[in-house]
N, C-alpha and C. Protein backbone atom coordinates (compact mmCIF):
# COMPACT_ATOMS: atom_id res chain seq x y z
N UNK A 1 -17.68 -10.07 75.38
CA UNK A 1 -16.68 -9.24 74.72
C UNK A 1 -17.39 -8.18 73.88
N UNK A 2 -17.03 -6.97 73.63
CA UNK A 2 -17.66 -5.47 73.69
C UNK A 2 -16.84 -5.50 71.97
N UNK A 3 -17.71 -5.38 70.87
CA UNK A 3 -17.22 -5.44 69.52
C UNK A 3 -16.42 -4.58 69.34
N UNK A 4 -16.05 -4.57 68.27
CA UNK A 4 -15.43 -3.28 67.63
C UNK A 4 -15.92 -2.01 67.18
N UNK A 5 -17.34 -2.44 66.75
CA UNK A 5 -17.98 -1.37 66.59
C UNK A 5 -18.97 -0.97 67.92
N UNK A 6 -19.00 -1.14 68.81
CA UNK A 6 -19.33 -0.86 70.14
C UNK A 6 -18.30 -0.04 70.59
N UNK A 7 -16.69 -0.35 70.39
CA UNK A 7 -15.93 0.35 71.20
C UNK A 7 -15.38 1.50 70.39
N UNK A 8 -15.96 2.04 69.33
CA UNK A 8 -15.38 2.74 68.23
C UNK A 8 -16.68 3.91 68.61
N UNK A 9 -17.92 3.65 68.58
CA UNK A 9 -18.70 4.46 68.86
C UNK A 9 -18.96 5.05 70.52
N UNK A 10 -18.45 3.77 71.04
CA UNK A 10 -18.45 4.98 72.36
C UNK A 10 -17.21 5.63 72.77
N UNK A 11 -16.58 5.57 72.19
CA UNK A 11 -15.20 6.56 72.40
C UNK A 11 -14.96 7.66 71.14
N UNK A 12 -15.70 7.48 70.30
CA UNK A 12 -15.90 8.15 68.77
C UNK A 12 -16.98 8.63 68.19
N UNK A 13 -17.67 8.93 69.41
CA UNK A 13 -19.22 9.11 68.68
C UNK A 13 -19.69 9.92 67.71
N UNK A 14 -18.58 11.30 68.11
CA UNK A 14 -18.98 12.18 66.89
C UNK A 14 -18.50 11.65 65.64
N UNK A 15 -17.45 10.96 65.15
CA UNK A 15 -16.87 10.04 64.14
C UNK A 15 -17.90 8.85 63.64
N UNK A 16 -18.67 8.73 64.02
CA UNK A 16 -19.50 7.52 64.12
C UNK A 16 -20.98 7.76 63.06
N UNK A 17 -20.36 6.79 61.81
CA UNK A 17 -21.29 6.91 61.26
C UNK A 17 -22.88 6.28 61.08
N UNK A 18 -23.89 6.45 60.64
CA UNK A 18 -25.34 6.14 60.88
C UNK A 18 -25.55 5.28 59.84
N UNK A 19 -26.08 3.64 60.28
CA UNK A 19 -26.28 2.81 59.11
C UNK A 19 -27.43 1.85 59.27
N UNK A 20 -28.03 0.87 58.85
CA UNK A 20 -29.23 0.08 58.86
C UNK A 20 -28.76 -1.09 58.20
N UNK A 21 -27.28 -1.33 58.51
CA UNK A 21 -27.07 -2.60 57.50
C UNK A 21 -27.07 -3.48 58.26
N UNK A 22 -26.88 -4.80 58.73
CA UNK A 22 -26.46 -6.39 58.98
C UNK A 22 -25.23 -6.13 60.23
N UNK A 23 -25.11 -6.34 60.87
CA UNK A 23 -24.23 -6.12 62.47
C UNK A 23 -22.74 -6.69 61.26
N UNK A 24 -22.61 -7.55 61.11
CA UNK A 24 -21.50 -7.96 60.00
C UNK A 24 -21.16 -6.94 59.20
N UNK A 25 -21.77 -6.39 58.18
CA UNK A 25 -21.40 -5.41 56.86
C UNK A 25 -21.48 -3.85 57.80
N UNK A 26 -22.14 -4.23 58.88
CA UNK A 26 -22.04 -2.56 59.88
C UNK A 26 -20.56 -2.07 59.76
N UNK A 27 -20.22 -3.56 60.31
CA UNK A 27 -18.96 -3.82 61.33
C UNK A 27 -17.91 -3.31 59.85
N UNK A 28 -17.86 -3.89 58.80
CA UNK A 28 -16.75 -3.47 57.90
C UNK A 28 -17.14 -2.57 57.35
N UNK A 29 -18.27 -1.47 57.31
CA UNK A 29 -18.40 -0.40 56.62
C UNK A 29 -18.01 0.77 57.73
N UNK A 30 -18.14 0.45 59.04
CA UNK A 30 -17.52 1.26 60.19
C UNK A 30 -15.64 1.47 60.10
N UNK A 31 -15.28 0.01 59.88
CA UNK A 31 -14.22 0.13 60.15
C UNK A 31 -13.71 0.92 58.81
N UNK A 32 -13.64 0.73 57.45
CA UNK A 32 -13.77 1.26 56.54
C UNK A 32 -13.83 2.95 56.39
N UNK A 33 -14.61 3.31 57.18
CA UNK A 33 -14.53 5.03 57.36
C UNK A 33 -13.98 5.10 58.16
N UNK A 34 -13.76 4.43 59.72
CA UNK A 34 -12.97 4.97 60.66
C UNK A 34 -11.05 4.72 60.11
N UNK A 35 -11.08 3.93 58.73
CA UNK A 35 -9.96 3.85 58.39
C UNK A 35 -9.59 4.72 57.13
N UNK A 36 -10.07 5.66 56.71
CA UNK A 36 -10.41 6.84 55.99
C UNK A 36 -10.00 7.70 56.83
N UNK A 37 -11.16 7.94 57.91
CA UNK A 37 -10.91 9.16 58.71
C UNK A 37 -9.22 9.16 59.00
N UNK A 38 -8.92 7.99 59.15
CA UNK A 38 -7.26 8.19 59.90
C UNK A 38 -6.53 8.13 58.76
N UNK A 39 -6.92 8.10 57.39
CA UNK A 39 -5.95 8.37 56.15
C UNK A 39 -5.65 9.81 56.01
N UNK A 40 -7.24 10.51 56.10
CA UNK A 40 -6.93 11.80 55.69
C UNK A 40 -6.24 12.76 56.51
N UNK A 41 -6.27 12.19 58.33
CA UNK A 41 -5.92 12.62 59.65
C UNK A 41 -4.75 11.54 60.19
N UNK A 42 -3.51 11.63 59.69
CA UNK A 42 -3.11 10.38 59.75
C UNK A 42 -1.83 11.69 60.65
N UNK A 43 -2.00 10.67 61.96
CA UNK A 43 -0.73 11.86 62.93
C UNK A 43 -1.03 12.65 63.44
N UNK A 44 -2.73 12.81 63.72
CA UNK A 44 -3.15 13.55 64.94
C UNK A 44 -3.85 12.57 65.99
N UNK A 45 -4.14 13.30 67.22
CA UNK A 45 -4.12 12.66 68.03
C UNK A 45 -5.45 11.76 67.88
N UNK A 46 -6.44 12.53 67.54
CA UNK A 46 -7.73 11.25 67.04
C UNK A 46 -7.34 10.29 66.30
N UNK A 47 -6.38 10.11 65.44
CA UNK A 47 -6.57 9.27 64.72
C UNK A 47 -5.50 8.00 65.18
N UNK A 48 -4.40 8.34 66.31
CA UNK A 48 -3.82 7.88 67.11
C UNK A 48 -4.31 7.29 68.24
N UNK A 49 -5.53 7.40 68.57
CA UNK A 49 -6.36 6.85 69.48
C UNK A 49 -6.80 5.82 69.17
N UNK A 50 -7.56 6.12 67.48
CA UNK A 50 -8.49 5.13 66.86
C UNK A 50 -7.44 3.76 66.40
N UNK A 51 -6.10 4.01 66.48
CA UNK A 51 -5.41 3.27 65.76
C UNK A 51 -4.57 2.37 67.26
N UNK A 52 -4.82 2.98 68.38
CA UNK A 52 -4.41 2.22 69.42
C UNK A 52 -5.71 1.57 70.08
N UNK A 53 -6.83 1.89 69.61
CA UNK A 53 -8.03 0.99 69.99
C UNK A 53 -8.35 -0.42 69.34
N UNK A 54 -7.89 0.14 67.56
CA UNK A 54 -7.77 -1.02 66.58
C UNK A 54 -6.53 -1.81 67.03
N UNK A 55 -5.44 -1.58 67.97
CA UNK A 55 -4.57 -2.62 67.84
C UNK A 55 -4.74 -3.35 69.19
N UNK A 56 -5.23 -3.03 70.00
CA UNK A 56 -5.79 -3.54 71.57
C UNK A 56 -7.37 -4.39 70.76
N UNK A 57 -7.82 -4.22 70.14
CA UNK A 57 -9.13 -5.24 69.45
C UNK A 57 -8.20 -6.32 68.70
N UNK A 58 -7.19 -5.98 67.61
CA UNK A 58 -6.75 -6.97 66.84
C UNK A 58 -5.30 -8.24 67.72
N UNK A 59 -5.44 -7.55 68.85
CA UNK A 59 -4.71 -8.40 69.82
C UNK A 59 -5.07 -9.35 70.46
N UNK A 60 -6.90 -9.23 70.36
CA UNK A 60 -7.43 -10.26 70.85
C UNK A 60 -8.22 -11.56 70.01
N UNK A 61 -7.84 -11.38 68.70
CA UNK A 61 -7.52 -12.25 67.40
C UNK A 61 -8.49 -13.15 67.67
N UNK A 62 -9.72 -12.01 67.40
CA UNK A 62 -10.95 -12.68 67.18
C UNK A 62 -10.51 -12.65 65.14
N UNK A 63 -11.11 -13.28 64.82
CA UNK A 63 -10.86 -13.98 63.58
C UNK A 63 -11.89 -13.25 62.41
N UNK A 64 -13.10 -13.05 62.85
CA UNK A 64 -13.54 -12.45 62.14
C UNK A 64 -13.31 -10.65 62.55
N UNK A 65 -13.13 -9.77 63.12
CA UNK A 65 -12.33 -8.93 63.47
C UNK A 65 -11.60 -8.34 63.05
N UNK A 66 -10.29 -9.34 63.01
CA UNK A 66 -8.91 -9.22 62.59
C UNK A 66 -9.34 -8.96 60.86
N UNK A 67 -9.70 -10.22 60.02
CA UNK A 67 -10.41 -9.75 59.02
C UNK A 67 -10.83 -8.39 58.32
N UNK A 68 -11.46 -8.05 59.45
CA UNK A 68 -12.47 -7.00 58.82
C UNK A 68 -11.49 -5.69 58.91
N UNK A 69 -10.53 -5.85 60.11
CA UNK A 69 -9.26 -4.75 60.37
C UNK A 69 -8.66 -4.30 59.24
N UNK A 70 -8.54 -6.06 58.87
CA UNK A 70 -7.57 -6.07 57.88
C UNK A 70 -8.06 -5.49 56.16
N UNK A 71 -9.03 -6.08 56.53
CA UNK A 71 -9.91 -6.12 54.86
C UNK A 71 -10.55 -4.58 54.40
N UNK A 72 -10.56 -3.89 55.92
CA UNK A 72 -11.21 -2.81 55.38
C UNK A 72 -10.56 -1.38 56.42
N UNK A 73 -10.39 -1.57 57.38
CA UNK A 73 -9.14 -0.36 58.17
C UNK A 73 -8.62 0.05 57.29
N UNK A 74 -7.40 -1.31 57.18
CA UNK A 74 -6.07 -1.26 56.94
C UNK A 74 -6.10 -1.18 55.06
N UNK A 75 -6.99 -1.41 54.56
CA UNK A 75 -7.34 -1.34 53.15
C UNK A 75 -6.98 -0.01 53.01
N UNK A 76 -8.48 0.98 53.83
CA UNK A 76 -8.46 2.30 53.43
C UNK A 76 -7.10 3.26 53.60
N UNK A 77 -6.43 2.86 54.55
CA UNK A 77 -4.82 3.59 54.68
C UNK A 77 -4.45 3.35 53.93
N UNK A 78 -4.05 2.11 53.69
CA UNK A 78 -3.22 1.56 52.78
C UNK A 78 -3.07 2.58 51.10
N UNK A 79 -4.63 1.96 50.61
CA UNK A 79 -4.84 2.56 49.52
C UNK A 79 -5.18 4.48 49.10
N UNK A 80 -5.03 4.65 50.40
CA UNK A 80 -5.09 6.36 50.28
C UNK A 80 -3.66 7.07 50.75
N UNK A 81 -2.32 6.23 51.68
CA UNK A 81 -0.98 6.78 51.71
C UNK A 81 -0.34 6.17 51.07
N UNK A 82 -1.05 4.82 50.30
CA UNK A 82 0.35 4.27 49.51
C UNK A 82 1.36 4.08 50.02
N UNK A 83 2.58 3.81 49.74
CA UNK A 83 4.08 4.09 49.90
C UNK A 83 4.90 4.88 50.19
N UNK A 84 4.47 5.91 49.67
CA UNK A 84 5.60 7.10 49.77
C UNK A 84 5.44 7.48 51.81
N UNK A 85 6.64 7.51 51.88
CA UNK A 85 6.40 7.80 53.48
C UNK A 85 6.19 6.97 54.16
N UNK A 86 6.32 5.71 54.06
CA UNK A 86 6.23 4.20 54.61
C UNK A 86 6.98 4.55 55.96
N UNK A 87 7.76 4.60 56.23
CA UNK A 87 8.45 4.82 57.51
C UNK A 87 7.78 6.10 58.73
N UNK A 88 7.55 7.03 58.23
CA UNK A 88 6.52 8.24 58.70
C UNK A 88 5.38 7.04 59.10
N UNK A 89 4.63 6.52 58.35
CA UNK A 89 3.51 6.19 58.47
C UNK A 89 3.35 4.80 59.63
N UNK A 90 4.46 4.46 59.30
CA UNK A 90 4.98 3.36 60.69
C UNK A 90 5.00 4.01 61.79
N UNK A 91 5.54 4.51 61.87
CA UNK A 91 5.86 5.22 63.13
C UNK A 91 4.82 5.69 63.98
N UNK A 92 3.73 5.59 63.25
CA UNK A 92 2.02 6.18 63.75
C UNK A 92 1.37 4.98 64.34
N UNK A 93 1.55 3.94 63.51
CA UNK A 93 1.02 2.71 63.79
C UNK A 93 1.74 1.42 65.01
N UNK A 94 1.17 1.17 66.10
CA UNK A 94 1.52 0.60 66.86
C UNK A 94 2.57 -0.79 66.36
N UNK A 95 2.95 -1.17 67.00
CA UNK A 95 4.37 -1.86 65.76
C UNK A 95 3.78 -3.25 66.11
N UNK A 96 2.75 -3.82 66.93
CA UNK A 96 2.34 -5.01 66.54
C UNK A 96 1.75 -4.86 65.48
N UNK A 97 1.12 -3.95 64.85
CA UNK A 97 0.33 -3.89 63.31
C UNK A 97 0.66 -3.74 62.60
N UNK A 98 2.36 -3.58 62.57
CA UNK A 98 3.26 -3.09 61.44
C UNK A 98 3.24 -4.23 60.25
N UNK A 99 3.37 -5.69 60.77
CA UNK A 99 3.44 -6.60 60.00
C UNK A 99 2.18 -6.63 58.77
N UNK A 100 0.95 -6.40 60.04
CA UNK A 100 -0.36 -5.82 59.17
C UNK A 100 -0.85 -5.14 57.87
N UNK A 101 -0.31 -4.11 58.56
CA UNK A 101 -0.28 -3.11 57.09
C UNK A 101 0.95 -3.13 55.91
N UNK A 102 1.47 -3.63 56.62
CA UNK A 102 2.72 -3.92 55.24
C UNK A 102 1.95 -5.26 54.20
N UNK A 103 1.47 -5.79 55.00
CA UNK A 103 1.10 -7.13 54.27
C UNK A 103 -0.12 -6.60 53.21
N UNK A 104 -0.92 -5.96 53.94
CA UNK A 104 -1.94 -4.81 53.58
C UNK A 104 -1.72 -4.38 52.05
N UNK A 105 -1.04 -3.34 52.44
CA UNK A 105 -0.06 -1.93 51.71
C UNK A 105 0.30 -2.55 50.64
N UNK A 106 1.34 -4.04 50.68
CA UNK A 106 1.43 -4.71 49.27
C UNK A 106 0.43 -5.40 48.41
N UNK A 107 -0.78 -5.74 49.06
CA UNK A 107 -1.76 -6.58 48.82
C UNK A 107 -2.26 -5.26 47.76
N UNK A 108 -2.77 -3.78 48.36
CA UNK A 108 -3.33 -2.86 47.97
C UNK A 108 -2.29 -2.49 46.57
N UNK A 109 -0.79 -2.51 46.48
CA UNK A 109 -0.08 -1.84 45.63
C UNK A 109 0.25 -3.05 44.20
N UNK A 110 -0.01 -4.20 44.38
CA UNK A 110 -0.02 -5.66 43.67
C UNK A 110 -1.53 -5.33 42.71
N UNK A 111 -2.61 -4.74 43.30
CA UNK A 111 -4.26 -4.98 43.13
C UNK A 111 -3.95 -3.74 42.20
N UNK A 112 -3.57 -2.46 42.27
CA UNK A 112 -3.36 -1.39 41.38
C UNK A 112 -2.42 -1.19 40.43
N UNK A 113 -1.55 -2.48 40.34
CA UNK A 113 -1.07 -2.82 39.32
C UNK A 113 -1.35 -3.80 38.08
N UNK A 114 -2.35 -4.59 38.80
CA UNK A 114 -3.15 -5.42 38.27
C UNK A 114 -4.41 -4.66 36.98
């Protein structure tokens, strides 16, 4: 099985950032910017790609994976669109991940109230 960060860089290469860390902390500092990149580009077609690649990987509920989707993708959206536009922002996101990022999105809006 072909990681996540294997299938992010060969379909994303110019997106693809350069690191020397641990195949593990690679893996969530990749997903982490590639979940940035689609905050600040959220509704074009790159970032609609990257977000139908992440939901064809998190379908196959590898465990540590899903995790890292979760812990650090879905973090960076989360915490850079917030709320406002929740429905817009659905609508981008493949609707098996909807449950995802909502779970996400409150986790992120609970932590900044804290």
């Amino acid at each position: 099985m072909e990681s996540i960060k294997h299938k992010l860089k060969s379909q994303f290469r110019e997106l693809y950032p350069s690191s020397n860390m641990s195949d593990r902390m690679e893996t969530y500092m990749v997903l982490h910017h590639f979940g940035s990149y689609c905050a600040q580009n959220f509704g074009n077609d790159k970032s609609k790609s990257i977000l139908k690649l992440i939901n064809d990987v998190y379908q196959q509920k590898s465990l540590f994976e899903n995790n890292a989707i979760e812990n650090e993708f879905f973090y960076a959206i989360a915490s850079q669109l917030g709320n406002n536009d929740l429905l817009v922002h659905l609508n981008s996101i493949p609707k098996n991940l909807w449950s995802v990022y909502i779970k996400v999105l409150v986790q992120t809006q609970i932590n900044k109230e804290q």
